[in-house]
C-alpha atoms as a PDB file:
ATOM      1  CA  UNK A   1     198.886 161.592 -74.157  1.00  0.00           C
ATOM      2  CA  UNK A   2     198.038 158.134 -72.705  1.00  0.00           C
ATOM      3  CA  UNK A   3     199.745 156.296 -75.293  1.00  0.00           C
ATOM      4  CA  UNK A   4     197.378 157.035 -78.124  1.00  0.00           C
ATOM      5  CA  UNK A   5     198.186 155.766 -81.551  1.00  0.00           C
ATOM      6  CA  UNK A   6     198.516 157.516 -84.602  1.00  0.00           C
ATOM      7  CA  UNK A   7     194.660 156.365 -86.084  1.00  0.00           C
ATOM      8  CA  UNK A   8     193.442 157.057 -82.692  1.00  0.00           C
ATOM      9  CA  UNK A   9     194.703 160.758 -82.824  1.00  0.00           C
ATOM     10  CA  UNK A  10     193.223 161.171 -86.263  1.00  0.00           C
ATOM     11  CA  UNK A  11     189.941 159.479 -84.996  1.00  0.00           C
ATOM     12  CA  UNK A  12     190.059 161.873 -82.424  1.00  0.00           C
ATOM     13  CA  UNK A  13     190.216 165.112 -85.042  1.00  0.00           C
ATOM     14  CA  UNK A  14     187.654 163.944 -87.412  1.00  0.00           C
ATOM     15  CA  UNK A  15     185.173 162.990 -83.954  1.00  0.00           C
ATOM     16  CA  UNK A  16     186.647 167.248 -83.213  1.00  0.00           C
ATOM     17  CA  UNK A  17     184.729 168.029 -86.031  1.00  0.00           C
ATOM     18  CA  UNK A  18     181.760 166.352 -85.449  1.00  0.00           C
ATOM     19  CA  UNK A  19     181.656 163.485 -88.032  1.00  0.00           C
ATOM     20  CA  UNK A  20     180.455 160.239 -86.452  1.00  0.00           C
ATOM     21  CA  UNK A  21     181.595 156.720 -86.549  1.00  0.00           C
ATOM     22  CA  UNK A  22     179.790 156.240 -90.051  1.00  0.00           C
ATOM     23  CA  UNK A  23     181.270 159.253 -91.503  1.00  0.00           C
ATOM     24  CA  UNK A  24     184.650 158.143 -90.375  1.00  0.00           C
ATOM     25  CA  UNK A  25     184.714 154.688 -91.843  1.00  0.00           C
ATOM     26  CA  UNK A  26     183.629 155.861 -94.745  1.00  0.00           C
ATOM     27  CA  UNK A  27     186.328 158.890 -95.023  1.00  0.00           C
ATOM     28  CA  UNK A  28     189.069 156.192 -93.832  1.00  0.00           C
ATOM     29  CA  UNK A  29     187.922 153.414 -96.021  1.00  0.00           C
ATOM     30  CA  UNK A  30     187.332 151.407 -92.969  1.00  0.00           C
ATOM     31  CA  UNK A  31     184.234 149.263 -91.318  1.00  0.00           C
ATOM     32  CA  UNK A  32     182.449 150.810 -88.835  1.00  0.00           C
ATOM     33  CA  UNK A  33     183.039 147.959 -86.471  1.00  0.00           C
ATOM     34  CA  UNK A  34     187.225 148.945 -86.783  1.00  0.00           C
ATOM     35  CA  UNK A  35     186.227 152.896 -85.980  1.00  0.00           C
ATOM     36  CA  UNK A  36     184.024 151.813 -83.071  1.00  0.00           C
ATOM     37  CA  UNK A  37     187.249 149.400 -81.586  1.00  0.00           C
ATOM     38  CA  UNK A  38     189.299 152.848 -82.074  1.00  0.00           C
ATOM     39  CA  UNK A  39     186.467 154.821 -80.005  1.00  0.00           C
ATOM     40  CA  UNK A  40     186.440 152.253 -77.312  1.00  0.00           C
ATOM     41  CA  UNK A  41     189.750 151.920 -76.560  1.00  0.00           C
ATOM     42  CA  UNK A  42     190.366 155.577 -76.805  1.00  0.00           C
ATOM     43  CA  UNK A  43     187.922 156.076 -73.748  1.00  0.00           C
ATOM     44  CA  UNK A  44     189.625 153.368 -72.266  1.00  0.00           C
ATOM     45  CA  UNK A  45     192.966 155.060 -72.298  1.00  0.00           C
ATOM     46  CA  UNK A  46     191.244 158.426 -71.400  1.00  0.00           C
ATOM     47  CA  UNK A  47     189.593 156.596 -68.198  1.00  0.00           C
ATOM     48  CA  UNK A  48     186.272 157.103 -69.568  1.00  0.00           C
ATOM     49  CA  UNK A  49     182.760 155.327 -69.878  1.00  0.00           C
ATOM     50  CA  UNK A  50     179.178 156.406 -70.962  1.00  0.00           C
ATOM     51  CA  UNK A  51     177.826 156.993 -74.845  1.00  0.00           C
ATOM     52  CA  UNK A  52     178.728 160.639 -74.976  1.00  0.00           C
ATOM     53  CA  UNK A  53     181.544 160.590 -72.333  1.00  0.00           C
ATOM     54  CA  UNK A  54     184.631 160.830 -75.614  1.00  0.00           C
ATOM     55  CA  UNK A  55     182.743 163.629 -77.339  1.00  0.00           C
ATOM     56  CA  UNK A  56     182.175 165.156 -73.830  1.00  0.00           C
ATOM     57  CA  UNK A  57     186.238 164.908 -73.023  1.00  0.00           C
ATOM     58  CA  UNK A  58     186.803 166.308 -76.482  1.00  0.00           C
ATOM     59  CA  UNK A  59     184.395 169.794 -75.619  1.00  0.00           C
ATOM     60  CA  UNK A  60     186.030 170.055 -72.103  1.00  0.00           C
ATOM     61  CA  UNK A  61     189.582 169.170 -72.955  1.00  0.00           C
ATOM     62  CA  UNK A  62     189.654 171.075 -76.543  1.00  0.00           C
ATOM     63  CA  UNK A  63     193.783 170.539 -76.730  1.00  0.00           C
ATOM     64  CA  UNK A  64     193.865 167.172 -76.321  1.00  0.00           C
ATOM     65  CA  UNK A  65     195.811 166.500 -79.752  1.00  0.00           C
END
């Protein structure tokens, strides 16, 4: 799955249930600034680009992880 990492697949479940970036820092005891890094090179690895675009993926590709 594009070479995601372990905290990237987790980042991806919690984003799957609809907590955001400040919900996930907080959950993983980590700074918002980390979680957003995560996010960004997720999309990169996923080919994608916009402000919604990695929820998007997540709605049409529901399996991803």
């Amino acid at each position: 799955m594009k070479n995601l990492t372990p905290k990237e697949k987790e980042i991806i479940d919690l984003i799957k249930q609809n907590y955001t970036s400040k919900e996930i820092s907080e959950k993983l005891n980590r700074s918002i600034k980390t979680i957003e890094n995560h996010r960004s090179n997720i999309c990169k690895k996923l080919n994608i680009s916009g402000s919604n675009a990695l929820l998007r993926y997540l709605i049409e590709n529901p399996n991803i992880i």
